[in-house]
C-alpha atoms as a PDB file:
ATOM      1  CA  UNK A   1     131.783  90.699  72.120  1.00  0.00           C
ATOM      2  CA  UNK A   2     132.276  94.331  71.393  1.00  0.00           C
ATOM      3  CA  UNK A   3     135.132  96.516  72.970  1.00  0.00           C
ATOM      4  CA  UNK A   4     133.143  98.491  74.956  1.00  0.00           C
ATOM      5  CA  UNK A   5     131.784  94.892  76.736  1.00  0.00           C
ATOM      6  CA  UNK A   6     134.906  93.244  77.392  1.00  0.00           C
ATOM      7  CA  UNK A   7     136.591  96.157  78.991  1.00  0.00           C
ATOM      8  CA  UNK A   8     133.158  96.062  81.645  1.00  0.00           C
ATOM      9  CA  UNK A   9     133.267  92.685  82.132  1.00  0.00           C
ATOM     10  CA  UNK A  10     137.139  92.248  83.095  1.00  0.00           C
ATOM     11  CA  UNK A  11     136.705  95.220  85.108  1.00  0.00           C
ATOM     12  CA  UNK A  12     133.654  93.464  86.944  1.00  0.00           C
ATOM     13  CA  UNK A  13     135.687  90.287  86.897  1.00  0.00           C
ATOM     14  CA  UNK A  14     138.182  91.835  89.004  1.00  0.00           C
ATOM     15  CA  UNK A  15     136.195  93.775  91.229  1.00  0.00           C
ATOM     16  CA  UNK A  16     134.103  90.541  92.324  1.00  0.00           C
ATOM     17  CA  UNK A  17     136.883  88.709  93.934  1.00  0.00           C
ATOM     18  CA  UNK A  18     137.708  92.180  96.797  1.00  0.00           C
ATOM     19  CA  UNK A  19     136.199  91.260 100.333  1.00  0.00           C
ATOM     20  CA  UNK A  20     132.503  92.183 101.642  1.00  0.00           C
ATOM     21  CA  UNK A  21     131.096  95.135 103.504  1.00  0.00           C
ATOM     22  CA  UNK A  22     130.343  94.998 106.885  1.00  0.00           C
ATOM     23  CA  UNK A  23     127.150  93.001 106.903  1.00  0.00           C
ATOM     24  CA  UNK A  24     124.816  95.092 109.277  1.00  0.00           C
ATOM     25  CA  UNK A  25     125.550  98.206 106.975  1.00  0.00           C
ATOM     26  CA  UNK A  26     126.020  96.742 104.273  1.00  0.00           C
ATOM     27  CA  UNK A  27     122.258  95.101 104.336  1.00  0.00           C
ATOM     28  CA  UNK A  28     120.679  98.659 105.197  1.00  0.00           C
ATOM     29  CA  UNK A  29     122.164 100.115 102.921  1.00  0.00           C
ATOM     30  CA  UNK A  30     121.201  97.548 100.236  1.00  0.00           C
ATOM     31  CA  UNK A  31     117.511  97.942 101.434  1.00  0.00           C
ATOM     32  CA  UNK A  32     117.855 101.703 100.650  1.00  0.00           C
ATOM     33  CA  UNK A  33     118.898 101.250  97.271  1.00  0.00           C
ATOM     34  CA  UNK A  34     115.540  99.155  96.614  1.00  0.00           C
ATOM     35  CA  UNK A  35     114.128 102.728  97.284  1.00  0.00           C
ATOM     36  CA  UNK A  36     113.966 104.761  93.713  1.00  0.00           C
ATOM     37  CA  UNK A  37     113.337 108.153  96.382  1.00  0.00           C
ATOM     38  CA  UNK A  38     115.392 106.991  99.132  1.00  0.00           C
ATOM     39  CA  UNK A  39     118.295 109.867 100.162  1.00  0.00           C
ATOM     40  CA  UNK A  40     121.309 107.832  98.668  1.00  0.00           C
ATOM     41  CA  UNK A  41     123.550 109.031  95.916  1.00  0.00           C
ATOM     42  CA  UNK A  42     124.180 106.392  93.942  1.00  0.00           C
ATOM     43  CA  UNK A  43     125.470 106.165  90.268  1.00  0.00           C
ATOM     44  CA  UNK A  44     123.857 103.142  88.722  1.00  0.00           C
ATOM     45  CA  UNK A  45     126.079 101.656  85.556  1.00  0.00           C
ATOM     46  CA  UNK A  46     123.602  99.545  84.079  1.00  0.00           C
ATOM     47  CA  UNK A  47     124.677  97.214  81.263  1.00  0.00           C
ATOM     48  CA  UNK A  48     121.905  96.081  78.748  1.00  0.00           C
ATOM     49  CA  UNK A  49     121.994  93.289  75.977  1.00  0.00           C
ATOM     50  CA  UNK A  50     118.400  92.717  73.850  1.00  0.00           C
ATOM     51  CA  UNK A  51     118.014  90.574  71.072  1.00  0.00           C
ATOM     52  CA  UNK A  52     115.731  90.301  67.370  1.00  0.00           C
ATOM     53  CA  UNK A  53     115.256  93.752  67.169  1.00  0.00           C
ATOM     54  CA  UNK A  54     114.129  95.292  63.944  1.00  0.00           C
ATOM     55  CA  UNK A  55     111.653  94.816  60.834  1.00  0.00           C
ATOM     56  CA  UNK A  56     113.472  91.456  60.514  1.00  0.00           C
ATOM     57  CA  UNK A  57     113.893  90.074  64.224  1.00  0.00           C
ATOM     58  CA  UNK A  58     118.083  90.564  63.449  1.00  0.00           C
ATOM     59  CA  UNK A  59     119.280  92.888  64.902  1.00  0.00           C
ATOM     60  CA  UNK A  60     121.073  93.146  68.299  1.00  0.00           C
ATOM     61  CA  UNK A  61     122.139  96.032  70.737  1.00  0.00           C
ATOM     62  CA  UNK A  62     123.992  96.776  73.861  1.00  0.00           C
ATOM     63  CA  UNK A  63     122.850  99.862  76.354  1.00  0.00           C
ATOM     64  CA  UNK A  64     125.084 100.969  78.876  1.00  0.00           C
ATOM     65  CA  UNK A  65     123.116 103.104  80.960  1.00  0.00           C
ATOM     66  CA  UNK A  66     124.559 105.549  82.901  1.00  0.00           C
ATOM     67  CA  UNK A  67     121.943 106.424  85.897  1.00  0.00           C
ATOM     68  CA  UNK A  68     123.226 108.642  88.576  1.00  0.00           C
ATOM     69  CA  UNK A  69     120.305 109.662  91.319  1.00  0.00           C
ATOM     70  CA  UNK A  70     121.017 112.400  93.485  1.00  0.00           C
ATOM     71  CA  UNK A  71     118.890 113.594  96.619  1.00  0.00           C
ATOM     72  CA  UNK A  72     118.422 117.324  97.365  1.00  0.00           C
ATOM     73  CA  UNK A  73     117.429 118.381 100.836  1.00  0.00           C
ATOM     74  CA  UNK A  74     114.778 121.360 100.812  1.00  0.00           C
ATOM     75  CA  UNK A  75     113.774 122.012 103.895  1.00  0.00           C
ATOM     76  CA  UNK A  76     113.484 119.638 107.238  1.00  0.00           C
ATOM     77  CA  UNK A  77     110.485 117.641 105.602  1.00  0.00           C
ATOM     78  CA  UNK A  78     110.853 117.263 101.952  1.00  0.00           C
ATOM     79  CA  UNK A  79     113.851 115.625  98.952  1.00  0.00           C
ATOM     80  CA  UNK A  80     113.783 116.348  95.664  1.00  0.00           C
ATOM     81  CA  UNK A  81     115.433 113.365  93.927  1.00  0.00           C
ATOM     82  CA  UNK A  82     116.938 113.850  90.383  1.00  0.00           C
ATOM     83  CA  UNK A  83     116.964 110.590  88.957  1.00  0.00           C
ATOM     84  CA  UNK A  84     118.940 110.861  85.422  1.00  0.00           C
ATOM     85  CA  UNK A  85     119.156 107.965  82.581  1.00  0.00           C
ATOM     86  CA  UNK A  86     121.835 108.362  79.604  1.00  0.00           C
ATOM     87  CA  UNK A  87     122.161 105.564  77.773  1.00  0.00           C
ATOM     88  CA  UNK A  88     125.087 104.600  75.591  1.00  0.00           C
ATOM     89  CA  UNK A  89     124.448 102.450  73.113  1.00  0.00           C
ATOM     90  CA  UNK A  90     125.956  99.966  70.491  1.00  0.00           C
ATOM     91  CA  UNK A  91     123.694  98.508  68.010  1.00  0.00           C
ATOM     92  CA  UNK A  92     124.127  96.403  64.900  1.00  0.00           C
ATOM     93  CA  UNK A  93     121.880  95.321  62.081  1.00  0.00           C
ATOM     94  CA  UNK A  94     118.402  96.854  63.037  1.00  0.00           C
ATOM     95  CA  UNK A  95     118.205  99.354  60.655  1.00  0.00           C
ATOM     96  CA  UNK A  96     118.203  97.494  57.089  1.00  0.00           C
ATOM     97  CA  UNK A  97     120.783  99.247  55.141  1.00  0.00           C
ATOM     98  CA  UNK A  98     122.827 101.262  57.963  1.00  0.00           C
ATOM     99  CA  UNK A  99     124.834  98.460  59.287  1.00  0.00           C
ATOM    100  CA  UNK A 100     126.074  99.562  63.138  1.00  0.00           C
ATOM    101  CA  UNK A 101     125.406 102.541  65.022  1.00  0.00           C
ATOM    102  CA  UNK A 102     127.390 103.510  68.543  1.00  0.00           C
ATOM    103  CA  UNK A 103     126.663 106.725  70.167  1.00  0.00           C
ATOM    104  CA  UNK A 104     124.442 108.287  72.913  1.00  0.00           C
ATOM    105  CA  UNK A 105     121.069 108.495  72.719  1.00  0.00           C
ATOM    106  CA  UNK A 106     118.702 110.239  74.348  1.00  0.00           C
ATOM    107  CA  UNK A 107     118.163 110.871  78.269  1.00  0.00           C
ATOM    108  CA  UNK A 108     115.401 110.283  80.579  1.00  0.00           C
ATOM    109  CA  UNK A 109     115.182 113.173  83.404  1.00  0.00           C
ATOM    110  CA  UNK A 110     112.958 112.548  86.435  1.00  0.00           C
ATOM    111  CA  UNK A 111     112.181 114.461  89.745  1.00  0.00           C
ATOM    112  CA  UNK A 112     110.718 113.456  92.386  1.00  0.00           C
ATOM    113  CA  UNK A 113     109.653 115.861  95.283  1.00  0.00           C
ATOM    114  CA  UNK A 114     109.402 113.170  98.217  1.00  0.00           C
ATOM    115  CA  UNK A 115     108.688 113.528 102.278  1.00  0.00           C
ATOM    116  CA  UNK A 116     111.749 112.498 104.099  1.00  0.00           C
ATOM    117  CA  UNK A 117     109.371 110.526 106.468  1.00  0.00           C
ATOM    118  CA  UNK A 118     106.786 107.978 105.338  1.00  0.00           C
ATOM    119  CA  UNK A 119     103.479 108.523 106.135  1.00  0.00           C
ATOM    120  CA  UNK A 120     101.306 106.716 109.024  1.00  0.00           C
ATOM    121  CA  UNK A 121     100.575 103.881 107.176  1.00  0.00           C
ATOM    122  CA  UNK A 122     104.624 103.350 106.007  1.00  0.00           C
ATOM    123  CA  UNK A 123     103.632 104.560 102.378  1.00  0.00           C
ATOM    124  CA  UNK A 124     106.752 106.401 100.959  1.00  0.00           C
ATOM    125  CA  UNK A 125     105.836 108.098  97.942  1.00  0.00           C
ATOM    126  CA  UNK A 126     107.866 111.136  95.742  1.00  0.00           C
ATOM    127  CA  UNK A 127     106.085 112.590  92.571  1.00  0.00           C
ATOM    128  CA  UNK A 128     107.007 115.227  89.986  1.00  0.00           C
ATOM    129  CA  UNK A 129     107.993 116.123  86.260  1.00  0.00           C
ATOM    130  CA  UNK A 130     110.246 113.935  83.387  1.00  0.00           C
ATOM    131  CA  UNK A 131     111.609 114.913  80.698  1.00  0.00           C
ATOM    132  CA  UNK A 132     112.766 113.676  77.403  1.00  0.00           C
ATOM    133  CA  UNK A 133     115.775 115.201  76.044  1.00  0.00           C
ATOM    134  CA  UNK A 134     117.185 114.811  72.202  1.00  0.00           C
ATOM    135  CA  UNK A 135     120.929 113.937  73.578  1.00  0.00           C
ATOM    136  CA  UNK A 136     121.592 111.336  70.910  1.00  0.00           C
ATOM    137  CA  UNK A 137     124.245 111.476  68.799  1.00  0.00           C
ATOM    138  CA  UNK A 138     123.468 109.801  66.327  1.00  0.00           C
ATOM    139  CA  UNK A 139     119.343 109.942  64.217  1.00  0.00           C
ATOM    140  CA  UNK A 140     119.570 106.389  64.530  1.00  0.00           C
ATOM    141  CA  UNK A 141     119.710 105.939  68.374  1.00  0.00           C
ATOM    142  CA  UNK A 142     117.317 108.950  69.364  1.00  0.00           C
ATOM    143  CA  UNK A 143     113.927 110.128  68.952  1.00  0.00           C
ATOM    144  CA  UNK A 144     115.008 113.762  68.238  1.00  0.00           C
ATOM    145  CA  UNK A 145     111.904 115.167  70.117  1.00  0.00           C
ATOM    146  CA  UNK A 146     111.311 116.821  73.002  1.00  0.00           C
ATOM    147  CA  UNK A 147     109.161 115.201  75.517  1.00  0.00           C
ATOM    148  CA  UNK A 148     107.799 115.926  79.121  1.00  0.00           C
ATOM    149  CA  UNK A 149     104.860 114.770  81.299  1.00  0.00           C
ATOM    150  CA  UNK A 150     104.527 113.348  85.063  1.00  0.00           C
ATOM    151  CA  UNK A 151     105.911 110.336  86.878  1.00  0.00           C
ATOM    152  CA  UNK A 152     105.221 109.141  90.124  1.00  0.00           C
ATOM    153  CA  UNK A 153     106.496 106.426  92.701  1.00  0.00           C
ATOM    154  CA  UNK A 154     105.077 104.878  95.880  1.00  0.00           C
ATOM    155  CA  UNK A 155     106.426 102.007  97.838  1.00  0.00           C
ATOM    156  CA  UNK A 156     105.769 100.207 101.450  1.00  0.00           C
ATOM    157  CA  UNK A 157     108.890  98.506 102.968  1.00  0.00           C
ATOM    158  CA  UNK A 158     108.206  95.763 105.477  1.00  0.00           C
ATOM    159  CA  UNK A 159     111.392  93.625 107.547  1.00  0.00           C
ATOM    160  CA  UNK A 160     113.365  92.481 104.121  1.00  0.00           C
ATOM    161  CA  UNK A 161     110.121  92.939 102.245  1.00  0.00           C
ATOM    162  CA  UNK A 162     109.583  96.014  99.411  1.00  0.00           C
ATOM    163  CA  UNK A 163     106.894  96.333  97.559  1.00  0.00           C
ATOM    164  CA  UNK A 164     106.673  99.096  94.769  1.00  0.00           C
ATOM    165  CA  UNK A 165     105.452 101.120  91.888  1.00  0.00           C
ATOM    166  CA  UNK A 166     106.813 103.312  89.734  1.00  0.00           C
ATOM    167  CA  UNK A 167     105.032 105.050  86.659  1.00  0.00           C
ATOM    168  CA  UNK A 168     105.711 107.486  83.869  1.00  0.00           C
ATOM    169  CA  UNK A 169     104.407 109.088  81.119  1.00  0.00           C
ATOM    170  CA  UNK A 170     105.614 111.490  78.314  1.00  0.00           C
ATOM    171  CA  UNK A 171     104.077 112.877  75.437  1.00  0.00           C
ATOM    172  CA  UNK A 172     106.716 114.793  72.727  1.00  0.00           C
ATOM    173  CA  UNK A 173     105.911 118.927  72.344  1.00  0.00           C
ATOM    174  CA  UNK A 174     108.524 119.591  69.754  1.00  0.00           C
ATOM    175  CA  UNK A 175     110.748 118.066  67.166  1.00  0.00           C
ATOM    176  CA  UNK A 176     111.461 117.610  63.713  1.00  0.00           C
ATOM    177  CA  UNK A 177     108.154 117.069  62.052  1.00  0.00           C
ATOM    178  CA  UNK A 178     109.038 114.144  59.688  1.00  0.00           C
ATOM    179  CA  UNK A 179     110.033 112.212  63.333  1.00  0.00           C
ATOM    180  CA  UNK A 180     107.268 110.267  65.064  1.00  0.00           C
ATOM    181  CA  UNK A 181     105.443 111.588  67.884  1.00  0.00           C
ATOM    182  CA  UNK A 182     105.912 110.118  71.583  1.00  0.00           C
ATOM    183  CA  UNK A 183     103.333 109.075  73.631  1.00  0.00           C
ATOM    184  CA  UNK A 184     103.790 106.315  75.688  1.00  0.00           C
ATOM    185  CA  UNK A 185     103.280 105.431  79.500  1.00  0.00           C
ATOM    186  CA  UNK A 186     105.656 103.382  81.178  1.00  0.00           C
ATOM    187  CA  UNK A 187     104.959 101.406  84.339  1.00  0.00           C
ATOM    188  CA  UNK A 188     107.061  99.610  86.537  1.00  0.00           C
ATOM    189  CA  UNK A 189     105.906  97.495  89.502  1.00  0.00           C
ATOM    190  CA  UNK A 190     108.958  95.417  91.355  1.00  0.00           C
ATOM    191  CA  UNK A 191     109.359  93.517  94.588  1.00  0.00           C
ATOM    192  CA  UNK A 192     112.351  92.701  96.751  1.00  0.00           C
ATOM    193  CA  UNK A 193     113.753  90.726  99.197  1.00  0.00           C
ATOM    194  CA  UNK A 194     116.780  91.549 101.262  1.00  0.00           C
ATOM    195  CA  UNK A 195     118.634  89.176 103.627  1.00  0.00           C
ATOM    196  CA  UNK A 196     120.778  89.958 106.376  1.00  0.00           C
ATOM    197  CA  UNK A 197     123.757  89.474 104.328  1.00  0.00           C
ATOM    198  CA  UNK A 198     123.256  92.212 101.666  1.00  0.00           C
ATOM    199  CA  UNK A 199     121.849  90.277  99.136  1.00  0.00           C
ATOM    200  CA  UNK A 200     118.707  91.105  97.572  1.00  0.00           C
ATOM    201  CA  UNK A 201     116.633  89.256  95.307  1.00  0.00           C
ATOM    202  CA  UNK A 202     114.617  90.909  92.692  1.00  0.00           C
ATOM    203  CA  UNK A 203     111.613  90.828  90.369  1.00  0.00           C
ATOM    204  CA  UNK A 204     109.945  93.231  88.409  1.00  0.00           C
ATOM    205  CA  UNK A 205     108.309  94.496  84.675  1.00  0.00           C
ATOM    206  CA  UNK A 206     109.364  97.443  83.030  1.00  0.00           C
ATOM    207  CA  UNK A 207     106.388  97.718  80.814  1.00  0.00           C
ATOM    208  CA  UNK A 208     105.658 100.484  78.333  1.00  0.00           C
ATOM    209  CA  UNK A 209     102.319 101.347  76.085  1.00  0.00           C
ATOM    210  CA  UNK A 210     102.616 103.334  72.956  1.00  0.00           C
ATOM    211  CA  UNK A 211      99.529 104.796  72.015  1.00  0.00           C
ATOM    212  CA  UNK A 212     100.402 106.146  68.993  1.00  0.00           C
ATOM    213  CA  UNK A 213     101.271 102.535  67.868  1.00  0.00           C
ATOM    214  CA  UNK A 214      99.383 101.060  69.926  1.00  0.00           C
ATOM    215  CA  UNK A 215     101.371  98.409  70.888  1.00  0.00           C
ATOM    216  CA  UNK A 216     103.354  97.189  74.742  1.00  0.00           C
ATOM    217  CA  UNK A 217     106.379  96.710  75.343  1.00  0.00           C
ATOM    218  CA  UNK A 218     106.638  94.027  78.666  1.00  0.00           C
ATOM    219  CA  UNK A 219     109.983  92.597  79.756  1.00  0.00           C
ATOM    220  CA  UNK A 220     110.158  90.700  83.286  1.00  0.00           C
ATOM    221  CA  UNK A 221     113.358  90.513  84.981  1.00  0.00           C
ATOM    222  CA  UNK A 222     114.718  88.261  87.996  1.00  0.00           C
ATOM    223  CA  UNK A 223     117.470  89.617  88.965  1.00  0.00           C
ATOM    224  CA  UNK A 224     120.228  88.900  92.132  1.00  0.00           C
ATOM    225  CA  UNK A 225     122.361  91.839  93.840  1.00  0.00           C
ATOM    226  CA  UNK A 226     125.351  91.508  96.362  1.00  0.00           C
ATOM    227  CA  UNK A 227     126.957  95.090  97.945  1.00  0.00           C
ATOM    228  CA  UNK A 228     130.485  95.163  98.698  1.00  0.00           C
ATOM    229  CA  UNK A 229     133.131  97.226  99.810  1.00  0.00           C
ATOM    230  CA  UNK A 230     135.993  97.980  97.637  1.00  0.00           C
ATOM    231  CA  UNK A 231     138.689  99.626  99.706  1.00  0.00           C
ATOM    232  CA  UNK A 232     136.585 102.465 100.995  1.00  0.00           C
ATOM    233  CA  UNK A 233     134.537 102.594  98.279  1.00  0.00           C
ATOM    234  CA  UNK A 234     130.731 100.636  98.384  1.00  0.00           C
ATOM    235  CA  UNK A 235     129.645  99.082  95.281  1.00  0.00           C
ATOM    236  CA  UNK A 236     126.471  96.494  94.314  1.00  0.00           C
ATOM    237  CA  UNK A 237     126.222  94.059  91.642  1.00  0.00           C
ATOM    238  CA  UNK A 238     123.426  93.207  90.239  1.00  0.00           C
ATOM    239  CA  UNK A 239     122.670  90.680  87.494  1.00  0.00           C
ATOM    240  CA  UNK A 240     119.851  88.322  85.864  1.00  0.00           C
ATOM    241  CA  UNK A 241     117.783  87.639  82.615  1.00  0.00           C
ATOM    242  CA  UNK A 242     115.135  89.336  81.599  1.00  0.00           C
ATOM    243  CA  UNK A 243     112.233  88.024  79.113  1.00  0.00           C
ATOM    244  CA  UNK A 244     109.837  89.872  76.471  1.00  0.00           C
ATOM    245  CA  UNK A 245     105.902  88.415  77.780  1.00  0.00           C
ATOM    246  CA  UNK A 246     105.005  91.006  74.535  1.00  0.00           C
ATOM    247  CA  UNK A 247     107.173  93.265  72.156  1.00  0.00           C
ATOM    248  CA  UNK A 248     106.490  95.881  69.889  1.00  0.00           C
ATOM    249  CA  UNK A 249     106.772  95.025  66.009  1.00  0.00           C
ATOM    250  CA  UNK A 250     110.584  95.835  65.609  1.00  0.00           C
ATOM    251  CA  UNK A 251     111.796  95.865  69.450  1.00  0.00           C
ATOM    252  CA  UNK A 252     113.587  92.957  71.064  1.00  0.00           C
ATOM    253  CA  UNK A 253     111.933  90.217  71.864  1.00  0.00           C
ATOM    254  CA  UNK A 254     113.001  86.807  73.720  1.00  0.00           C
ATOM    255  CA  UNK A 255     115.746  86.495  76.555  1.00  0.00           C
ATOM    256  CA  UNK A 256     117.815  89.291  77.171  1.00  0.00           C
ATOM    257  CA  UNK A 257     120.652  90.129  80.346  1.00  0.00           C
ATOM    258  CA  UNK A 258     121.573  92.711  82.192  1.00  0.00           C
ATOM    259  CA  UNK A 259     124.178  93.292  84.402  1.00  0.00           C
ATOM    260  CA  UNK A 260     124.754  96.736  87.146  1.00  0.00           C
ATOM    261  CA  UNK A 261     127.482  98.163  89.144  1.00  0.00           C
ATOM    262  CA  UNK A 262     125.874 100.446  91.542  1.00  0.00           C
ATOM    263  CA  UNK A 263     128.396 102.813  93.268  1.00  0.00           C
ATOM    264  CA  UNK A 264     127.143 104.181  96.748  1.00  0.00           C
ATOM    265  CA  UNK A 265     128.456 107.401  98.370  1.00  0.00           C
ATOM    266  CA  UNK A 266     125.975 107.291 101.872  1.00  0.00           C
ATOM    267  CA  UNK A 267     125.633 110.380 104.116  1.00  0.00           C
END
């Protein structure tokens, strides 16, 4: 296990034994955050480990990913909800020849302008622009492009019940020339379940098409979350496999894990 992993897990090792949040608010609060456009700041850790990556099926990587979402009030009737992903990542034996690699790479901006109230039928919906941006540090852990395009989200919750869609896609406008283009949609349907107690129970696809490959990307992941109180301080876990149903040539394929800590400052 890298250095970077060990010092998360005995930090989450620790944190799991601290006593429970009040259930009623806690269980709210924990149906908000199955919400991507809900009015909750939030700042999603999200820990990552995929598995024969590369031209050979070797390589290995870990993705911490930091994802903070921040609602904006403008005006009585509408958010705008910045939704940010920076990944950190540590990856070994993918590219033949270049050993390890540990670094940023690059970071996934989203906004979503979203009406504070559903509509008649309980639809809550936000929709707006992404953006790619070239943040990684290293050539080997970013795209170096430029990218933009739409994304969209839309959602019904029902008692413990959500039910959801969320959908992007982003074509590159500028970049080194001698880097491949980006054009890929990404799609990401999920439904959860939310009991009394706080916990919530999880399953979804993260899918993404490339078309200039031509190729999908589809991992499915089950995954279990608990929100606590720490002090004064709410915090969710969240944690569960994931499996490729289709990979690209040299992405991961197989089982995979990941693991969140989800810190919660509500109104």
């Amino acid at each position: 296990m890298r250095p970077i992993q060990t010092r998360i897990a005995l930090a989450t090792g620790l944190l799991l034994g601290l006593p429970a949040a009040d259930a009623d608010d806690a269980a709210a609060l924990a149906k908000e955050l199955s919400n991507p456009v809900a009015a909750l700041i939030s700042v999603p850790l999200q820990s990552n480990w995929e598995q024969n990556i590369g031209p050979d099926d070797r390589g290995s990587h870990y993705t911490l990913n930091l994802q903070p979402v921040i609602p904006i009030s403008i005006g009585e009737d509408w958010n705008l909800i910045s939704r940010t992903i920076l990944p950190v990542v540590d990856q070994w034996g993918i590219v033949p020849g270049a050993d390890s690699q540990f670094g940023l790479s690059d970071t996934v901006q989203s906004l979503f302008f979203s009406p504070k109230a559903p509509t008649a039928s309980g639809l809550i919906w936000g929709a707006g622009p992404v953006f790619l941006l070239p943040t990684a540090t290293d050539e080997l852990l970013g795209s170096e492009k430029w990218g933009a395009g739409p994304t969209a989200v839309g959602l019904v919750q029902k008692g413990p019940w959500t039910l959801g869609l969320l959908a992007n896609h982003i074509w590159s406008f500028a970049g080194p020339r001698d880097r491949a283009d980006i054009n890929a949609t990404f799609i990401q349907p999920f439904v959860t379940y939310t009991t009394p107690t706080a916990w919530t129970f999880t399953l979804q696809s993260e899918s993404t098409y490339d078309w200039e490959g031509e190729q999908w990307s589809v991992p499915i992941a089950a995954q279990v979350a608990k929100l606590t109180k720490i002090g004064g301080q709410l915090v969710q876990f969240q944690g569960g496999p994931r499996y490729y149903a289709a990979s690209t040539d040299t992405g991961p394929a197989g089982w995979a894990l990941r693991f969140n800590v989800v810190l919660l400052f509500p109104k």
